[in-house]
Protein backbone atom coordinates (compact mmCIF):
# COMPACT_ATOMS: atom_id res chain seq x y z
CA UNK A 1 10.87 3.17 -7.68
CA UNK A 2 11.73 4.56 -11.23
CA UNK A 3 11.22 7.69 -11.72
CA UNK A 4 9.08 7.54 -14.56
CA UNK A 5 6.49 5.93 -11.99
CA UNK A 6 6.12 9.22 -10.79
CA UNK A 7 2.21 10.40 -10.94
CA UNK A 8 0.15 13.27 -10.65
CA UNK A 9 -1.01 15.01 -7.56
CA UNK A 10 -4.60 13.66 -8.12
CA UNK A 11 -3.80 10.27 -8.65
CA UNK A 12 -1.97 10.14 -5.67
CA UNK A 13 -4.32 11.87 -3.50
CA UNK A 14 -6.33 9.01 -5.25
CA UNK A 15 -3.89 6.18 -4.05
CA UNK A 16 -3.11 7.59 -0.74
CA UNK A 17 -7.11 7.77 0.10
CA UNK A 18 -9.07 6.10 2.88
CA UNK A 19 -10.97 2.86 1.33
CA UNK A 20 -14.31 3.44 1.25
CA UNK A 21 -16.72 1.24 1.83
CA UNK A 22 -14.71 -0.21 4.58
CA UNK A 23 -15.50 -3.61 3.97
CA UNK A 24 -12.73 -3.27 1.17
CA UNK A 25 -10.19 -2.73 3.68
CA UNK A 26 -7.15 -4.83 3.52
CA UNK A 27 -7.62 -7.77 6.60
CA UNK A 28 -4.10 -9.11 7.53
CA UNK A 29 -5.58 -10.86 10.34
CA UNK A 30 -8.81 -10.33 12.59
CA UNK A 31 -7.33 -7.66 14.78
CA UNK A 32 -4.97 -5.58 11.93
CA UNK A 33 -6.97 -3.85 9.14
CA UNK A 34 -5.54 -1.53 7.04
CA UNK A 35 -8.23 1.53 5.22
CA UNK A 36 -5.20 3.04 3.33
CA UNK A 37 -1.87 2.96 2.41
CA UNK A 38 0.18 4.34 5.23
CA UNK A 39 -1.84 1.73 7.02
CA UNK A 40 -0.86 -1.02 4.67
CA UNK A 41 2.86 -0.43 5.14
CA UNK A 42 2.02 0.30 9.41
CA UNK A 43 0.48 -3.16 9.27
CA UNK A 44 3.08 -5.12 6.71
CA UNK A 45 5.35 -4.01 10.02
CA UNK A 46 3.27 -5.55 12.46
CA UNK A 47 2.46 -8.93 10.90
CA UNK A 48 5.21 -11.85 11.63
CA UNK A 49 6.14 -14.02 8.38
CA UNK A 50 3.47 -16.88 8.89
CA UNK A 51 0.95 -13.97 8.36
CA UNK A 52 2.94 -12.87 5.51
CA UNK A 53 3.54 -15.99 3.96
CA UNK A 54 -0.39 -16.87 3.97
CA UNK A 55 -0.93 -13.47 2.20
CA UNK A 56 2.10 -14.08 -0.49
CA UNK A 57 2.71 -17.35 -1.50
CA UNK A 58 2.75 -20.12 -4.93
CA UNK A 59 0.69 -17.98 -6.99
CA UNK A 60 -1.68 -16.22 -4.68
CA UNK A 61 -0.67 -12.61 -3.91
CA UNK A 62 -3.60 -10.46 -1.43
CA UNK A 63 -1.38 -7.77 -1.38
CA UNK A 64 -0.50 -6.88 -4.64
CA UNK A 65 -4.08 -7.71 -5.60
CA UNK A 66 -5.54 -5.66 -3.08
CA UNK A 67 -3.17 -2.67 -3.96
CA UNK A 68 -4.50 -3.15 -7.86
CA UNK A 69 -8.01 -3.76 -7.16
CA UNK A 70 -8.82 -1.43 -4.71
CA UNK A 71 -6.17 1.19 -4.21
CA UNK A 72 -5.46 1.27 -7.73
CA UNK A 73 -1.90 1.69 -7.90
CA UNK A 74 -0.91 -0.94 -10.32
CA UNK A 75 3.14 0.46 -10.20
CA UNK A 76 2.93 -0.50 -6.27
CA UNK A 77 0.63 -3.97 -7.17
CA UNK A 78 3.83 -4.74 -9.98
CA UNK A 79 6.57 -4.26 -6.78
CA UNK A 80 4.38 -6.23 -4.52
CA UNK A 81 4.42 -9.29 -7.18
CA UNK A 82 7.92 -9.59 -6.97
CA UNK A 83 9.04 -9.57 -3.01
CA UNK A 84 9.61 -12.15 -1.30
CA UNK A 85 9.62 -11.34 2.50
CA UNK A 86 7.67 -8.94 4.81
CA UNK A 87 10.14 -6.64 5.21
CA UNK A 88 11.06 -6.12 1.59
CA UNK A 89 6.91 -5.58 0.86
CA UNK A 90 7.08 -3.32 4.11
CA UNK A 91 9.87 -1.25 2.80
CA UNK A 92 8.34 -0.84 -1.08
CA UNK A 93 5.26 0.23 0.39
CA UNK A 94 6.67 2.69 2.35
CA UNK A 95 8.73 3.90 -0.57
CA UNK A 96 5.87 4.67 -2.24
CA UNK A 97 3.92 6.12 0.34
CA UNK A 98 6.90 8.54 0.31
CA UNK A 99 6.98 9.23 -3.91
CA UNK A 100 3.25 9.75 -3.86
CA UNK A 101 3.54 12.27 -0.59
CA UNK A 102 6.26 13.81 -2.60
CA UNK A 103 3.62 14.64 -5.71
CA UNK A 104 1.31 16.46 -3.04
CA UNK A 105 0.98 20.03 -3.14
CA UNK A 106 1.87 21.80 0.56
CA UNK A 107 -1.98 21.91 1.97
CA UNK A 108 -2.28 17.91 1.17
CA UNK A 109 1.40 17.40 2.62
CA UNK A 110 -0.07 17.22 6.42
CA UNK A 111 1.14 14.52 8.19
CA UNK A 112 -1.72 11.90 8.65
CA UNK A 113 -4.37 14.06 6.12
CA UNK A 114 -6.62 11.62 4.70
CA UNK A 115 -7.79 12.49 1.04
């Protein structure tokens, strides 16, 4: 990602936060749910390309919309728009994940700290 899509600490504490309520988790399929980001990218792993496909396809895009409208990361919901397989959206989210771990002071930089 560009590097002027780099963001503050807060907002990515913000963007790396458990969803709350947890209805507005992301549902990839009855028995994967994803409450945050790390999650997200866990489950875009998990998921085979039919799964994928009925997520991202024609015009309809869950992921990026769910990244916009309830994570709030519009940068990540922008890369999302654009991939075309499960691996690519696997690997941008994990990218991310990284940058916005990257923006987090030392005490938030524990590995699996929820914010």
């Amino acid at each position: 990602m560009p590097e002027e899509d780099a963001v503050s600490e807060e907002m990515a504490r913000e963007y790396l936060r458990d969803i709350e309520p947890k209805w507005k988790d992301f549902w990839f399929h009855m028995h994967l749910v994803a409450g945050n980001l790390r999650e997200f990218a866990d489950g875009l792993g998990q998921i085979n390309d039919e799964v994928f496909a009925y997520h991202a396809s024609g015009q309809k895009n869950d992921l990026a919309a769910w990244v916009r409208e309830v994570v709030g990361d519009s940068v990540l919901a922008r890369e999302l728009e654009s991939v075309s397989t499960r691996a690519e959206a696997e690997r941008v989210v994990r990218e991310r994940v990284v940058q916005l771990e990257g923006s987090l002071s030392a005490k938030y930089q524990e590995k699996g700290k929820t914010f």
